[in-house]
Protein backbone atom coordinates (compact mmCIF):
# COMPACT_ATOMS: atom_id res chain seq x y z
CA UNK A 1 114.32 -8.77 67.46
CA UNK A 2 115.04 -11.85 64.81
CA UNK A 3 111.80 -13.03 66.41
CA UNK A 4 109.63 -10.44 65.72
CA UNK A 5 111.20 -10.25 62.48
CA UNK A 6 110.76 -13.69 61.54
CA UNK A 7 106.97 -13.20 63.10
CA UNK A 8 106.57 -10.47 60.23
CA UNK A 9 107.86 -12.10 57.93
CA UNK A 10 105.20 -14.63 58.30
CA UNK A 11 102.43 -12.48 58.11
CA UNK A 12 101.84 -13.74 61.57
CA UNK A 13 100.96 -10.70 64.01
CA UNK A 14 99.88 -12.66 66.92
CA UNK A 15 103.29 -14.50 67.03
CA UNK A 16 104.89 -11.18 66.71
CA UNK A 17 102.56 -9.81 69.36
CA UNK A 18 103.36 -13.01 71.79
CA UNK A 19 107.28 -12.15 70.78
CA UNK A 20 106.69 -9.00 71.78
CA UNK A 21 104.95 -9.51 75.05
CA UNK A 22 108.10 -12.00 76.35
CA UNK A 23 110.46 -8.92 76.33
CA UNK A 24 108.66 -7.45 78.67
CA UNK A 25 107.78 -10.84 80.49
CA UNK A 26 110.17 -12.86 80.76
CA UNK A 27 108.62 -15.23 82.60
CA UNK A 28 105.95 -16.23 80.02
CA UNK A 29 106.56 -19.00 77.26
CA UNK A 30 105.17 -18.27 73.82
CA UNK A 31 104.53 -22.09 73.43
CA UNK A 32 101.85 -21.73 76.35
CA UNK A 33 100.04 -19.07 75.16
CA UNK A 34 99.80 -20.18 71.15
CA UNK A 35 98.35 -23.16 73.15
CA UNK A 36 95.64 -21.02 75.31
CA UNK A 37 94.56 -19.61 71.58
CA UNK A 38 94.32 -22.79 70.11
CA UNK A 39 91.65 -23.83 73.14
CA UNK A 40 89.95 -20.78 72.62
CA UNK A 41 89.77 -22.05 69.20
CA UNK A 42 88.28 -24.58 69.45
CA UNK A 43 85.61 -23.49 71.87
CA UNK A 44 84.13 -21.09 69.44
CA UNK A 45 85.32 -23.92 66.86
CA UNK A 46 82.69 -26.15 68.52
CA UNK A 47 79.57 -22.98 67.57
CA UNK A 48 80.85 -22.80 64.50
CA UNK A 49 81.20 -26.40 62.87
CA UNK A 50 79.28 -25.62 59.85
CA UNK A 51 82.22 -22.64 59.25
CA UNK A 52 83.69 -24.77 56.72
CA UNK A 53 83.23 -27.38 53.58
CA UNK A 54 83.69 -30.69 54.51
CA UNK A 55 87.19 -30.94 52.82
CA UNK A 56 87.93 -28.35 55.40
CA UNK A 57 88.29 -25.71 52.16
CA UNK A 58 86.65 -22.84 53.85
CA UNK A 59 83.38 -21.64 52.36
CA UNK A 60 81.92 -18.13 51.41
CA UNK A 61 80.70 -17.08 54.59
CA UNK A 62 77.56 -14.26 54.82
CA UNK A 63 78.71 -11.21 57.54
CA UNK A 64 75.96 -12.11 60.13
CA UNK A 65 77.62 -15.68 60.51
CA UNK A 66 81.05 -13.52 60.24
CA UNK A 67 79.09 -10.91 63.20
CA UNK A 68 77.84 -14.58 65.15
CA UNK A 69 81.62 -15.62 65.02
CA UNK A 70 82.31 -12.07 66.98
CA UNK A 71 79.72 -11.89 69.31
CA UNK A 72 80.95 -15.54 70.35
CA UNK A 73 84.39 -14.13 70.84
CA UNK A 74 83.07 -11.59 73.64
CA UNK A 75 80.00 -13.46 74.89
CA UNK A 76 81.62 -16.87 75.28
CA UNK A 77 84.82 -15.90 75.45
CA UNK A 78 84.25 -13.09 77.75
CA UNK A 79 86.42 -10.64 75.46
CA UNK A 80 86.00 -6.76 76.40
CA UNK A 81 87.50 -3.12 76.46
CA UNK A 82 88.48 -1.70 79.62
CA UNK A 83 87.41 1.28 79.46
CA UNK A 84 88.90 2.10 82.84
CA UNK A 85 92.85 1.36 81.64
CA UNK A 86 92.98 2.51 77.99
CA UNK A 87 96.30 3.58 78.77
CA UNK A 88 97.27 0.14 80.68
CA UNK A 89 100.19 -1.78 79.39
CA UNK A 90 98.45 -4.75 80.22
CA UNK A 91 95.78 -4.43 77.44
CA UNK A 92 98.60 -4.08 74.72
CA UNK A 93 100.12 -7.20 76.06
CA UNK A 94 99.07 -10.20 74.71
CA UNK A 95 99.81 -12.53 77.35
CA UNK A 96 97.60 -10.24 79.89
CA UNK A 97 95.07 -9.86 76.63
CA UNK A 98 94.45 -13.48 77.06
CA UNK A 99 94.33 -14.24 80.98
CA UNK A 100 92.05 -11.59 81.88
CA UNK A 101 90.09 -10.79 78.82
CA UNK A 102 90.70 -6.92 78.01
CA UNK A 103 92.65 -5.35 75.53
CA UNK A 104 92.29 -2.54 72.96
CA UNK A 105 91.26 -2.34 69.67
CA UNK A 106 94.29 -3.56 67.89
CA UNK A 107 94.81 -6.53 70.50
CA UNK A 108 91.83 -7.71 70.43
CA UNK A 109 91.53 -7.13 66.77
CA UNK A 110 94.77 -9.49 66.30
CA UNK A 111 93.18 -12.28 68.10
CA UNK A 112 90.13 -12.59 66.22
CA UNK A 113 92.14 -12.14 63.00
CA UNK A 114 94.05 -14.87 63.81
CA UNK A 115 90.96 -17.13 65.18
CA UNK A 116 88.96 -15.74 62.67
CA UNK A 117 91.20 -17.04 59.72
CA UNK A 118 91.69 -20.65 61.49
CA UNK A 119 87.97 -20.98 61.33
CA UNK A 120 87.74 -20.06 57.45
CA UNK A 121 87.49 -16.21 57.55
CA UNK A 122 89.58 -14.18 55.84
CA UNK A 123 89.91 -11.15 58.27
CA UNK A 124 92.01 -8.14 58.23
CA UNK A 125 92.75 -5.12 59.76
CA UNK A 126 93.22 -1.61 59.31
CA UNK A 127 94.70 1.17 60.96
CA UNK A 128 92.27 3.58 60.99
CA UNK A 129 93.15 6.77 62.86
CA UNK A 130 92.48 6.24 66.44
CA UNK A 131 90.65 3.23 66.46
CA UNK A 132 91.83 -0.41 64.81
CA UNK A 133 89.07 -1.77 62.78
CA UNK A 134 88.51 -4.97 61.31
CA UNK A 135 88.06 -5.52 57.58
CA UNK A 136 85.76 -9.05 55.95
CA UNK A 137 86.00 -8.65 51.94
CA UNK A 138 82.72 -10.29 51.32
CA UNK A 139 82.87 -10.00 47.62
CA UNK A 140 84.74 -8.35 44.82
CA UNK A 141 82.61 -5.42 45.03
CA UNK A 142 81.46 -5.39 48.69
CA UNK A 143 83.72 -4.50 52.28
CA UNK A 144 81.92 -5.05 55.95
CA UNK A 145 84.38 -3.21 58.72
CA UNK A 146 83.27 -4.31 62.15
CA UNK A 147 84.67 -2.85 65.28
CA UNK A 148 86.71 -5.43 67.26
CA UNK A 149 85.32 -3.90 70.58
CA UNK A 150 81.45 -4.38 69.64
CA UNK A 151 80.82 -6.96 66.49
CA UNK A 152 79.23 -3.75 65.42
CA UNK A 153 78.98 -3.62 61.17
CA UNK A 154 80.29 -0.20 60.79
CA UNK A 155 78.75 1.97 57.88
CA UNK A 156 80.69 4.51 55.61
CA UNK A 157 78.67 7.28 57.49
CA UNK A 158 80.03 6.10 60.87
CA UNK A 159 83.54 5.76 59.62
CA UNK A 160 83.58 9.21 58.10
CA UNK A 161 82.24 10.96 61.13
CA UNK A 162 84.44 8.97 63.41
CA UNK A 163 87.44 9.62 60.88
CA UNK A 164 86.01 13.82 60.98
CA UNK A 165 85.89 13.48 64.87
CA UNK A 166 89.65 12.08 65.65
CA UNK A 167 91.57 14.12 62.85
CA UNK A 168 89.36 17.23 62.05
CA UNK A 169 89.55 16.05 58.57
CA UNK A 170 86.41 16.46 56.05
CA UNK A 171 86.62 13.58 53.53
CA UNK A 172 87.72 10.57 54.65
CA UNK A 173 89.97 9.06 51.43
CA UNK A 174 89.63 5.51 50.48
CA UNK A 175 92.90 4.58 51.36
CA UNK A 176 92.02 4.82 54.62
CA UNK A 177 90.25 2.19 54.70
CA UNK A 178 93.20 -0.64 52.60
CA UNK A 179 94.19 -3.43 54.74
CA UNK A 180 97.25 -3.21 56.79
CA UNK A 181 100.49 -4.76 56.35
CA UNK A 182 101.32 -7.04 59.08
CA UNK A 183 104.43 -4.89 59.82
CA UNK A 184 101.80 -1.55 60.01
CA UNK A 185 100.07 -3.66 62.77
CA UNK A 186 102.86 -4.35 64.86
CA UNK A 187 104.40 -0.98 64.53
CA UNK A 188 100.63 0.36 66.20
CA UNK A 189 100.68 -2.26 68.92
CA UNK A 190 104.71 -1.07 69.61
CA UNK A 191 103.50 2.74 69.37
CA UNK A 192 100.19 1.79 71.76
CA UNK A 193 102.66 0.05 74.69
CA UNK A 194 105.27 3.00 74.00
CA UNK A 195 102.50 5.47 75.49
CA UNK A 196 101.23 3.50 77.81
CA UNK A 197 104.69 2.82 79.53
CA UNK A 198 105.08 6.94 79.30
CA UNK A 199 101.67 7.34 81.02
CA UNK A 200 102.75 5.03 83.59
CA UNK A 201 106.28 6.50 83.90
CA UNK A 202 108.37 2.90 82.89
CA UNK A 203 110.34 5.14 81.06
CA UNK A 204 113.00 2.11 80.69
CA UNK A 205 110.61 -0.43 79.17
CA UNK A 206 109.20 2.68 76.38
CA UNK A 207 112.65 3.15 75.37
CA UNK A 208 113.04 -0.48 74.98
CA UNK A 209 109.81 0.27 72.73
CA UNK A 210 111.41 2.92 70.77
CA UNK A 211 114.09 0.66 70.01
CA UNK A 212 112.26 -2.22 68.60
CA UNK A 213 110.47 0.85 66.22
CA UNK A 214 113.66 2.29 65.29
CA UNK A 215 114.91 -0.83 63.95
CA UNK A 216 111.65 -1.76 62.23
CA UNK A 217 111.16 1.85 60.77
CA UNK A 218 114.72 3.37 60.22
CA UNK A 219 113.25 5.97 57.90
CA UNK A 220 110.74 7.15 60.44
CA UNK A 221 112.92 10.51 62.18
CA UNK A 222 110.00 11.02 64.22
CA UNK A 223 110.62 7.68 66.36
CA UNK A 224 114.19 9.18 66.48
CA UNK A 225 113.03 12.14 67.61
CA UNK A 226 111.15 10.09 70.67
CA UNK A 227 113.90 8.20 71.56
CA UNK A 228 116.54 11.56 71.88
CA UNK A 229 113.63 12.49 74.36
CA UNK A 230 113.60 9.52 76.40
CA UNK A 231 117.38 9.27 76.68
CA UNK A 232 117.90 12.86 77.87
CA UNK A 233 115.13 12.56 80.66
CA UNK A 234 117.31 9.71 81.48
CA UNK A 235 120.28 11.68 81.16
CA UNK A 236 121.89 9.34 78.35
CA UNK A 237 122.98 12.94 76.63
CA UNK A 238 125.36 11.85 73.92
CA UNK A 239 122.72 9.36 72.02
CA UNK A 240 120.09 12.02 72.89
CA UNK A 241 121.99 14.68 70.69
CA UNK A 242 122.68 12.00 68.09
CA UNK A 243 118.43 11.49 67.09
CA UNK A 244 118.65 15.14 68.05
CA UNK A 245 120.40 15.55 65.24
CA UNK A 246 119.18 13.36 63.10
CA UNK A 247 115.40 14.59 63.41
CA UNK A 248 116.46 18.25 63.12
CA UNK A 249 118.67 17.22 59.68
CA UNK A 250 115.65 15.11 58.51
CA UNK A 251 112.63 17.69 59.18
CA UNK A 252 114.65 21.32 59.35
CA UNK A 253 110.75 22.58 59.11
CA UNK A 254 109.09 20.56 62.00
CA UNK A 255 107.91 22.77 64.91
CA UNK A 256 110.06 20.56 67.48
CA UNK A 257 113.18 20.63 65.17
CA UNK A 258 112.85 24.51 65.81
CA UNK A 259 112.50 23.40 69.70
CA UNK A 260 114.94 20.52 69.80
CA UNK A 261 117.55 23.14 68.40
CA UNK A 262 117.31 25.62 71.58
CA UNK A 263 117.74 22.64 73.19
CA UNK A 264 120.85 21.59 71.63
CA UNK A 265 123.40 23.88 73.72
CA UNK A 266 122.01 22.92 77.00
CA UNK A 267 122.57 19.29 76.50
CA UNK A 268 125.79 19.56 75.33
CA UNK A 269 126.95 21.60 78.01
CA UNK A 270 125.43 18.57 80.35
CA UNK A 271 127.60 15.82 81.96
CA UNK A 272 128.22 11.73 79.94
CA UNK A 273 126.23 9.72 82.23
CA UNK A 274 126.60 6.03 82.15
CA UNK A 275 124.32 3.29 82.89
């Protein structure tokens, strides 16, 4: 965890996503993989000499070159979406992201961020609902989002019905569309590999998810109120009635804290189990 904290602190969400990835892989050194990025780096470094000034300042840089830059990440690189696994933990861990080429939005969308800015573009993303979008200030006056899965330029039309389509939502609100905080990124990667270890049924490694976004959201009940799930399928019943609590204090009018509260004598009455 002082890791991925450190990783945050400098505004560094690949490092944090590589940090991240080693809990659950043990096996894998972060040293190798920052290496495997800087080679990819360099091979779309090699398309894109004239990228930068010759000072190595970078320059103002138009969005087709910015679009080029994209394409090259999925052509050359062989980047894609798997649409087959959207709910694989593999594509929201980095270290699979980079040996086989698939990820989601916000994976993939960290990687070019990150090669994006060592080759003098000042990417950024945002969470927009449901998908993770990329965001290239141009000018002062003038935003290009792109899609991460596509190099698609994405226009305000697109982004409202998209925004209409995944939250049933008419106007789609300007701050919708503000960069994200490196911290907001990480806590959407965390949240992605929570459900996909519940869709796969690792039910040890999403709690081990849950705790990494309890500790980086303490205010967040709701990520309390996942966690007092998780522990009382596996039957860990006294820290289950603790973010029992603690959601039901925090939202009294939440539908579940109605729920969790019926709940509340039968887990009492259940046996300590200890693992």
């Amino acid at each position: 965890m002082i890791k991925l904290r450190q990783a945050i602190a400098e505004n560094d969400a690949l490092l944090a996503a590589l940090d991240i990835a080693s809990i659950f892989t043990p096996t894998m050194s972060v040293v190798e993989y920052q290496t495997k990025i800087s080679e990819l780096e360099l091979r779309l470094a090699a398309t894109h000499a004239d990228s930068a000034s010759p000072n190595n300042q970078p320059t103002v840089l138009s969005i087709k070159r910015l679009q080029h830059l994209i394409c090259g990440f999925h052509r050359q690189l062989l980047f894609s979406a798997d649409p087959t696994q959207i709910l694989s933990s593999k594509n929201c861990l980095m270290n699979h992201v980079v040996d086989f080429r698939r990820g989601l939005p916000v994976t993939m969308g960290i990687l070019l961020i990150h090669i994006a800015r060592q080759l003098g573009y000042d990417l950024q993303g945002v969470n927009f609902p449901g998908h993770f979008i990329l965001r290239y200030q141009h000018t002062a006056t003038r935003s290009y989002f792109i899609d991460p899965l596509t190099a698609e330029c994405m226009s305000f039309r697109q982004l409202e019905t998209l925004y209409q389509d995944i939250t049933g939502e008419e106007e789609l609100e300007e701050e919708v569309l503000l960069p994200a905080s490196t911290q907001a990124i990480v806590v959407r990667l965390l949240s992605n590999l929570k459900s996909a270890f519940l869709y796969e049924e690792q039910f040890h490694h999403a709690l081990s998810c849950v705790d990494l976004l309890v500790q980086l959201c303490p205010d967040d009940p709701y990520e309390r109120r996942d966690r007092g799930v998780l522990l009382h399928q596996m039957e860990c019943h006294k820290v289950a009635l603790e973010d029992y609590h603690h959601f039901i204090k925090s939202c009294p009018a939440d539908p579940a804290a109605q729920l969790l509260k019926l709940q509340l004598r039968h887990v009492q009455a259940l046996p300590v189990v200890l693992h």
